[in-house]
N, C-alpha and C. Protein backbone atom coordinates (compact mmCIF):
# COMPACT_ATOMS: atom_id res chain seq x y z
N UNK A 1 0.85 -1.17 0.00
CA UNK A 1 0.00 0.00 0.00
C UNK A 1 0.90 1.23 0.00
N UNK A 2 0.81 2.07 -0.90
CA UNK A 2 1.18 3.65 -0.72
C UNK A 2 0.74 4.52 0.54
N UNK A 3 1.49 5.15 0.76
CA UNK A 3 1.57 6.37 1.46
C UNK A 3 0.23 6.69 1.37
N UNK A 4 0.27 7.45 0.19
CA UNK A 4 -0.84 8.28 -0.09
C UNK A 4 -2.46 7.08 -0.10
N UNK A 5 -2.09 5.86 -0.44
CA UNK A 5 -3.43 5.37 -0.65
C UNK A 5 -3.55 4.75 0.73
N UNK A 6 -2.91 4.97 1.74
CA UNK A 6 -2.56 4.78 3.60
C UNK A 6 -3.44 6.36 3.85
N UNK A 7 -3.23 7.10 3.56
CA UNK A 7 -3.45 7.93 4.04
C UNK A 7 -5.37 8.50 3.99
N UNK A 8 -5.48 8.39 2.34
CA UNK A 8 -6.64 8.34 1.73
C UNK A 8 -7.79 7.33 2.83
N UNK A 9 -7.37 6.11 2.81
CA UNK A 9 -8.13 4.77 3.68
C UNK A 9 -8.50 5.94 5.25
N UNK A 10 -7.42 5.93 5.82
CA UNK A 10 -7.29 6.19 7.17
C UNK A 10 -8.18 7.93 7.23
N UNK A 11 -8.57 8.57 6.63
CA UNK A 11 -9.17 9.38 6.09
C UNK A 11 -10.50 9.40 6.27
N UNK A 12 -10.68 8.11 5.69
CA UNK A 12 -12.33 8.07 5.23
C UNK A 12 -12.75 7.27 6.41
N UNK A 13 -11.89 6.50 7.34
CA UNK A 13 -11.95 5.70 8.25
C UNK A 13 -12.69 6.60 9.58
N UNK A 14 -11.37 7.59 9.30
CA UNK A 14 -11.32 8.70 10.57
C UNK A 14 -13.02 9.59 10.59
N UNK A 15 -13.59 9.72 9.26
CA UNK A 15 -14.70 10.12 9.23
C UNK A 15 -15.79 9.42 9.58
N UNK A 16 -15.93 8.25 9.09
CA UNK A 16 -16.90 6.90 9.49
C UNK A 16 -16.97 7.31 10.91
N UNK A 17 -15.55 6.59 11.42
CA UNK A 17 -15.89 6.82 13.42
C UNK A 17 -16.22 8.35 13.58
N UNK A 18 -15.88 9.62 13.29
CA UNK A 18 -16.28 10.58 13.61
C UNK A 18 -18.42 10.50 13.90
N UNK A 19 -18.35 10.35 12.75
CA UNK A 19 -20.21 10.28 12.71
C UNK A 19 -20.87 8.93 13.81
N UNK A 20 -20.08 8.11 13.94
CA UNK A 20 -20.24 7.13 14.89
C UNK A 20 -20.44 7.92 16.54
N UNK A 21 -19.54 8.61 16.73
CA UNK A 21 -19.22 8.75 18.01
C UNK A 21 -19.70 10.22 18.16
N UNK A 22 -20.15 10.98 17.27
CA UNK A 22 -20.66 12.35 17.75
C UNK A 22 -21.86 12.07 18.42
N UNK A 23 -22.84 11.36 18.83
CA UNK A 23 -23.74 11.21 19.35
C UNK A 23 -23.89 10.95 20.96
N UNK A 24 -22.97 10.60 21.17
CA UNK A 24 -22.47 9.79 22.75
C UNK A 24 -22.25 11.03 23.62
N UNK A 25 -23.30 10.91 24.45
CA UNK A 25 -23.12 11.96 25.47
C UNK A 25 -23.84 12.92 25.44
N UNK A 26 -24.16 13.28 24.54
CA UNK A 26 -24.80 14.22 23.94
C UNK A 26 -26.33 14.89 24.95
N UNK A 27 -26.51 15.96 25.50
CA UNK A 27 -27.40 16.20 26.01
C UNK A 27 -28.17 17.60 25.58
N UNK A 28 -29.55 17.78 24.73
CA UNK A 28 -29.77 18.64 24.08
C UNK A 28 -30.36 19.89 24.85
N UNK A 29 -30.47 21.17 24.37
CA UNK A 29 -31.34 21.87 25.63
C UNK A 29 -32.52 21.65 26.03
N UNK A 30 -32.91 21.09 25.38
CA UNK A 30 -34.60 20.88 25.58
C UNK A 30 -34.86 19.50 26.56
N UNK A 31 -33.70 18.58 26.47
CA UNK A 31 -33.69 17.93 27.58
C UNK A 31 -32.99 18.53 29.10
N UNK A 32 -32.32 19.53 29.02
CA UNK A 32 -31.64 20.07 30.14
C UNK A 32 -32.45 21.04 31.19
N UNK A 33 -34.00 21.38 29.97
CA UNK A 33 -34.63 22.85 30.25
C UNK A 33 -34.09 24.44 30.35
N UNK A 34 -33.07 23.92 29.52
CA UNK A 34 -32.31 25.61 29.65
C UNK A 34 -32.26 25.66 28.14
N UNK A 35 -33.16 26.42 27.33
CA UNK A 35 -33.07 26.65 25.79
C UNK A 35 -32.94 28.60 25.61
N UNK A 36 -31.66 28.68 25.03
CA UNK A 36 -31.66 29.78 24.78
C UNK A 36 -32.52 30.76 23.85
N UNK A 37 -32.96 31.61 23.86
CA UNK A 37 -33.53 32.54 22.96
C UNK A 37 -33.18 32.28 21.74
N UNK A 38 -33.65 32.11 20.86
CA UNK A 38 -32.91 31.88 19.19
C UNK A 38 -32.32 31.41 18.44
N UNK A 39 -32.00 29.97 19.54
CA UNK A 39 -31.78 28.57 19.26
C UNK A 39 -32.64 27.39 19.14
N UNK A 40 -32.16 26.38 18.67
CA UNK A 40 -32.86 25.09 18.09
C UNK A 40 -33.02 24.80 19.82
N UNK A 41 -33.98 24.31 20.10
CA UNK A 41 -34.27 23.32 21.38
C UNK A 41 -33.38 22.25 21.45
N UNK A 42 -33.24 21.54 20.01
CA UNK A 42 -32.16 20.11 20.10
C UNK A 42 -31.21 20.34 20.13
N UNK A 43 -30.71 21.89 19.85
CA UNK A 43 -28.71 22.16 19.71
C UNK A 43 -28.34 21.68 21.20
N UNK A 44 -26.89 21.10 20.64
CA UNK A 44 -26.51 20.05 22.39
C UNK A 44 -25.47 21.35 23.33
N UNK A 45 -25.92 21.02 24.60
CA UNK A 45 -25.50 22.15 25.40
C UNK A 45 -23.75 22.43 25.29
N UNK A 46 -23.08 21.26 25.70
CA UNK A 46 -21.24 20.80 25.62
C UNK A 46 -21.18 19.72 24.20
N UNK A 47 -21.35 19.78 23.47
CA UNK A 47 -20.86 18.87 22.34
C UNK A 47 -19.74 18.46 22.26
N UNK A 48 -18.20 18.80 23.27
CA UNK A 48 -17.40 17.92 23.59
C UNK A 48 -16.33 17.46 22.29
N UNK A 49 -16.51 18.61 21.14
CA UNK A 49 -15.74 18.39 20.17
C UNK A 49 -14.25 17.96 20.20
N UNK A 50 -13.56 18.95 20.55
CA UNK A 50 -12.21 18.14 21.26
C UNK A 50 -12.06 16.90 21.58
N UNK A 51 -12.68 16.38 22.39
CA UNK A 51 -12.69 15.07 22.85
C UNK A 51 -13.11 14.24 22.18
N UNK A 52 -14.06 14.19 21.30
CA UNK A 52 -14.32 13.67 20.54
C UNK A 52 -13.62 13.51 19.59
N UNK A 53 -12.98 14.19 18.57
CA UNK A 53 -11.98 13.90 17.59
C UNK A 53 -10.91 13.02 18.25
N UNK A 54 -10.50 13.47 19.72
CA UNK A 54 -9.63 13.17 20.02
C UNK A 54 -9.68 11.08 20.08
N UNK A 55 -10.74 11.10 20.25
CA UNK A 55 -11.55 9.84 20.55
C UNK A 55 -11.40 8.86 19.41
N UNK A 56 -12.08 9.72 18.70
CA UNK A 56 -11.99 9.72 16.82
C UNK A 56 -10.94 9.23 16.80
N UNK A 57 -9.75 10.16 16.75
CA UNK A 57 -8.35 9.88 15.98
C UNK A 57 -7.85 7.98 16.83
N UNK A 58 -7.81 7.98 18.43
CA UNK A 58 -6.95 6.63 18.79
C UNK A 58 -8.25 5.17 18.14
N UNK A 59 -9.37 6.21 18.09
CA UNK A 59 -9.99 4.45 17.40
C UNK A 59 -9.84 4.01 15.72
N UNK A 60 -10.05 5.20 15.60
CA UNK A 60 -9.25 5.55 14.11
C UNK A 60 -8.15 4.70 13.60
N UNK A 61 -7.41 4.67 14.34
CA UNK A 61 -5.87 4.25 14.60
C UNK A 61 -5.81 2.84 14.82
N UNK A 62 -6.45 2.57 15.67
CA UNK A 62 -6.71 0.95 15.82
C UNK A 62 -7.41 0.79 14.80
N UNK A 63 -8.33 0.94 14.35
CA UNK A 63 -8.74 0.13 13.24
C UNK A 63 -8.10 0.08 12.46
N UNK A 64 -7.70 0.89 11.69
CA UNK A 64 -6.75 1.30 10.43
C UNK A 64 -5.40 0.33 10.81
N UNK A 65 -4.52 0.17 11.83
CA UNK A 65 -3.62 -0.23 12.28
C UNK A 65 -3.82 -1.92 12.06
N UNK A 66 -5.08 -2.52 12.39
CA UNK A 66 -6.19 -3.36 12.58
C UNK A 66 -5.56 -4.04 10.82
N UNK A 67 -6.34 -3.29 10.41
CA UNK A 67 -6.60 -3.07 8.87
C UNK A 67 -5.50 -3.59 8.27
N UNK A 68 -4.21 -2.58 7.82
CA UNK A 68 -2.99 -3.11 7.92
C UNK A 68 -2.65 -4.23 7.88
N UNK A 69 -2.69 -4.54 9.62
CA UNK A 69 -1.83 -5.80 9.95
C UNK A 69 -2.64 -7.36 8.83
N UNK A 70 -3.80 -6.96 8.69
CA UNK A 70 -5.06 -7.84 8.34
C UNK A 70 -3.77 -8.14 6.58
N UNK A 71 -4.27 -6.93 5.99
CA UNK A 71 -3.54 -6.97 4.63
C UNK A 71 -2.11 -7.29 4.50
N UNK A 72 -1.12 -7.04 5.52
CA UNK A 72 0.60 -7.35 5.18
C UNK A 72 0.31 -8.95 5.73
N UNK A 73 -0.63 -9.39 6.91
CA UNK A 73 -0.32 -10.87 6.75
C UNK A 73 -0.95 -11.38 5.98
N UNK A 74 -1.82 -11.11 4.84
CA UNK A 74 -2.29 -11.54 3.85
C UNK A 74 -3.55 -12.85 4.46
N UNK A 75 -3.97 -12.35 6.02
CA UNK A 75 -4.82 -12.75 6.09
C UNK A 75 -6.43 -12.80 5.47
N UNK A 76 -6.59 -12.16 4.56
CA UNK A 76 -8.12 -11.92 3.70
C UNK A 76 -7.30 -11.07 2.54
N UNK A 77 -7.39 -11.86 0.87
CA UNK A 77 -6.85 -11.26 -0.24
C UNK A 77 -7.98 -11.29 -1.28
N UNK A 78 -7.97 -10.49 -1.92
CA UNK A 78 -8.88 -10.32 -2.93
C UNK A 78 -9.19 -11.60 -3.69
N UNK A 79 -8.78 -12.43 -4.23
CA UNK A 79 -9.01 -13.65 -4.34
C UNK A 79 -9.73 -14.59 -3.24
N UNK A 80 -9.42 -14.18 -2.34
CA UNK A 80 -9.99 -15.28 -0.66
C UNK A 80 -11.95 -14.49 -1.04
N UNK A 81 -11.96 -13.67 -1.48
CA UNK A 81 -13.17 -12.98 -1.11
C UNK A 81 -14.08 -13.52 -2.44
N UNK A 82 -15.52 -14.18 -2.50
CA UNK A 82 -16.55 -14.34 -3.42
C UNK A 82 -16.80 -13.50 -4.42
N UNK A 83 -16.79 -13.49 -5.73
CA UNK A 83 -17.02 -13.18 -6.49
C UNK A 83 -18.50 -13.52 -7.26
N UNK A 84 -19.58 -12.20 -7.14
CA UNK A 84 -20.85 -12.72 -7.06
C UNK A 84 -21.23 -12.97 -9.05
N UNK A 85 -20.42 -11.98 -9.50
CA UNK A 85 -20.39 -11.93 -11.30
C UNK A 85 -19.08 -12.58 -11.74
N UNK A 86 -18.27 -13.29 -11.50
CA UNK A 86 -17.41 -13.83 -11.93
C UNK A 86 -16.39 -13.40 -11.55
N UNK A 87 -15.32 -13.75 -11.95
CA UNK A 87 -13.95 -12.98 -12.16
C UNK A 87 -13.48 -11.46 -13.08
N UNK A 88 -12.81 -10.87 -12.45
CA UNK A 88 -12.94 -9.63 -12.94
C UNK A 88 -11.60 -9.90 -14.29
N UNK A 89 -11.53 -9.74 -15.12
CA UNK A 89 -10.45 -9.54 -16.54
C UNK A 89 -10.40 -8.47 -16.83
N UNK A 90 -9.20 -8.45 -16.31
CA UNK A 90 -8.68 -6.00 -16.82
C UNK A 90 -7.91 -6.50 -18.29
């Protein structure tokens, strides 16, 4: 794997868990009873962004890391995997 196509993966990875994990914790005003003037009722009071990326990035990491190790031991190869239309001929 390239650099760049390491980087690209771990990327799109890092986004997946992002949308995963923005939800956790999360407490909106309208559940707190404190809704400000001229805000959404559902906007969340601490959304915890920091921490969250931060969260993001080490699971990120394990998976991707995960990932990796999966492909250099050539434990699951494109061939190992079903082919539902046949074989592909480039």
């Amino acid at each position: 794997m390239s650099i760049s196509a390491g980087i690209a993966i771990y990327f799109l990875v890092w986004w997946i868990v992002l949308f995963a994990v923005l939800p956790f914790g999360i407490r909106s005003q309208h559940e707190q009873g404190t809704v400000e003037e001229g805000t959404d009722p559902g906007a969340p009071l601490a959304p915890q962004l920091f921490k969250k990326a931060l969260i993001t990035t080490v699971v990120s990491a394990v998976i991707f890391g995960a990932g990796v190790w999966v492909w250099q031991a050539k434990l699951i190869t494109l061939d190992s995997l079903p082919m539902p239309f046949g074989r592909l001929s480039y």
